[in-house]
C-alpha atoms as a PDB file:
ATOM      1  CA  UNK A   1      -8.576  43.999 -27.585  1.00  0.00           C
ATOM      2  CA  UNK A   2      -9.107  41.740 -24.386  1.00  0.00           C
ATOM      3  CA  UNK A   3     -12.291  42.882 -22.090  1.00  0.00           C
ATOM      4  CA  UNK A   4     -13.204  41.898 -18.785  1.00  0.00           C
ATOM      5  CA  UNK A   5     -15.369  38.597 -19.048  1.00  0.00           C
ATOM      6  CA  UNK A   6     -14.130  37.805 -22.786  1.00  0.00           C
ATOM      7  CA  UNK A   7     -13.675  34.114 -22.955  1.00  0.00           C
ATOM      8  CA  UNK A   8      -9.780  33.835 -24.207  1.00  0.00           C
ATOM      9  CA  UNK A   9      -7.854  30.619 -25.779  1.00  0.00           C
ATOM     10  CA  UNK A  10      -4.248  30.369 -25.047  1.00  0.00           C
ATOM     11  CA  UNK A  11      -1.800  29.383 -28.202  1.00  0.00           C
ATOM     12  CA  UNK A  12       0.961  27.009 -27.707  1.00  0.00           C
ATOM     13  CA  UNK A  13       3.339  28.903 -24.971  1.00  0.00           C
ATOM     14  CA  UNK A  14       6.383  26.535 -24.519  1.00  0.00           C
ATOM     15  CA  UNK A  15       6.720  22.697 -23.377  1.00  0.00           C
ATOM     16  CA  UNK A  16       5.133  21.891 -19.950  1.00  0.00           C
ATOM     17  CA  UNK A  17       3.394  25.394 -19.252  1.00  0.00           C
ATOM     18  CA  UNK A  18      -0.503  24.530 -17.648  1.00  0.00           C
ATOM     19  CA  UNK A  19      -2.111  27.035 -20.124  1.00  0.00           C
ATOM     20  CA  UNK A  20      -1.159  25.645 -23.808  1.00  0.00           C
ATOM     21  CA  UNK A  21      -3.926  25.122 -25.652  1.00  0.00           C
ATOM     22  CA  UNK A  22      -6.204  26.049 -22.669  1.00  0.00           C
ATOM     23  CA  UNK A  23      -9.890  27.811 -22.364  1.00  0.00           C
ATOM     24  CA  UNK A  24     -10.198  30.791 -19.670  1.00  0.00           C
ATOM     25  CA  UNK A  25     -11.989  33.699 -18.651  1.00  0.00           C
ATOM     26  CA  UNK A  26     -10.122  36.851 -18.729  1.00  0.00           C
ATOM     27  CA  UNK A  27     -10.814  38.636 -15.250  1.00  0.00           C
ATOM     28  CA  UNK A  28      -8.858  41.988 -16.158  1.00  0.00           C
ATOM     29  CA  UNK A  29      -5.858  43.390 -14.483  1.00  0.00           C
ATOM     30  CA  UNK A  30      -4.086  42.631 -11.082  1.00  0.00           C
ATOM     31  CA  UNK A  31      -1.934  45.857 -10.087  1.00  0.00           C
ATOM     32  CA  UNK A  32       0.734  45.551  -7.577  1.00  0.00           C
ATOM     33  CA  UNK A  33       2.136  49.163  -6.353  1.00  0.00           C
ATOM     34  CA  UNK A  34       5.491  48.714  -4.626  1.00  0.00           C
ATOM     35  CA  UNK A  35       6.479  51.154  -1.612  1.00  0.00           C
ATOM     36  CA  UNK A  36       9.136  51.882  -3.931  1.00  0.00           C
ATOM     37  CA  UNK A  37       6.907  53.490  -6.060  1.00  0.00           C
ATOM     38  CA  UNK A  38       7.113  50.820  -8.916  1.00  0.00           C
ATOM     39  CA  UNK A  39       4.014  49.474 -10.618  1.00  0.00           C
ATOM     40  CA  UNK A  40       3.607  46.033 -11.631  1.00  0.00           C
ATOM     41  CA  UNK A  41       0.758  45.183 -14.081  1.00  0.00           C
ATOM     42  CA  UNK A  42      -0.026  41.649 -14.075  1.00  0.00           C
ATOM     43  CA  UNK A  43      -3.718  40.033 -15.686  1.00  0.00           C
ATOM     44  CA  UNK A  44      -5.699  37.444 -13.984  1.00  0.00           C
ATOM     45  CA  UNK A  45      -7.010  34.201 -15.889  1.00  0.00           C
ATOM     46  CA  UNK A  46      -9.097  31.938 -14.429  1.00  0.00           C
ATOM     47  CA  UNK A  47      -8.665  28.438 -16.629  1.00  0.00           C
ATOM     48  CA  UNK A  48     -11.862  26.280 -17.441  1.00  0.00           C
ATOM     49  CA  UNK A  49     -12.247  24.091 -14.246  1.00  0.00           C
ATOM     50  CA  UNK A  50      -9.923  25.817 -12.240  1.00  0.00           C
ATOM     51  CA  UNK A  51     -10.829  27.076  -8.787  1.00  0.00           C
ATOM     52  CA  UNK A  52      -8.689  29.748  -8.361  1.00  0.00           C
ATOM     53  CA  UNK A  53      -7.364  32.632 -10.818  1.00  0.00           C
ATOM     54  CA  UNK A  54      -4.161  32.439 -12.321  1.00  0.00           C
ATOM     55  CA  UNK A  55      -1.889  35.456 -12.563  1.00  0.00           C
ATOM     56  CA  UNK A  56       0.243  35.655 -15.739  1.00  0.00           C
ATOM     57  CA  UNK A  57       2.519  38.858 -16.813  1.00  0.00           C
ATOM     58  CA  UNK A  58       1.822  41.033 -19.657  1.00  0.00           C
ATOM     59  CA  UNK A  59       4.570  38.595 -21.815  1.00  0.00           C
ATOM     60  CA  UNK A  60       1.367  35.947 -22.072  1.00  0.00           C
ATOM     61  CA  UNK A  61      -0.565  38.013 -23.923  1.00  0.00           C
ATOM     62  CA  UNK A  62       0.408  38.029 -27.113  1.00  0.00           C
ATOM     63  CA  UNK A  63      -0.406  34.198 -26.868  1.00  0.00           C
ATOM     64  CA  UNK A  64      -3.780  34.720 -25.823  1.00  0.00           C
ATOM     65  CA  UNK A  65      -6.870  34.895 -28.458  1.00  0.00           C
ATOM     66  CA  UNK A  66     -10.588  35.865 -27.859  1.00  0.00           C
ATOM     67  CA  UNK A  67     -12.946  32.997 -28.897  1.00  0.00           C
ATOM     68  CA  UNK A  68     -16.004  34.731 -30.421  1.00  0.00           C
END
């Protein structure tokens, strides 16, 4: 299980994606609710000397590991 703060590794994804192989901090969930009703759970990453979060979809974590 991924908490808040946990320092994560991502696994090989696919060719060219930013995050193989990559150190980040996992900041926890970013929720968008649609007028429509529809909720969208997406996580937030924020890569080792990155300035800004990155938003990936719940299909990236089953490539993610927690580095104890």
């Amino acid at each position: 299980m991924i908490n808040i703060g946990d320092w994560i590794r991502f696994m090989y994804v696919y060719s060219g994606c930013e995050l193989n192989n990559k150190q980040a901090m996992y900041l926890g969930e970013d929720i968008i609710d649609r007028s429509d009703g529809v909720r969208i759970v997406n996580f937030k990453v924020l890569p080792i000397g990155a300035s800004k979060p990155i938003i990936i979809d719940r299909s990236m974590i089953k490539f993610m590991q927690v580095i104890e």
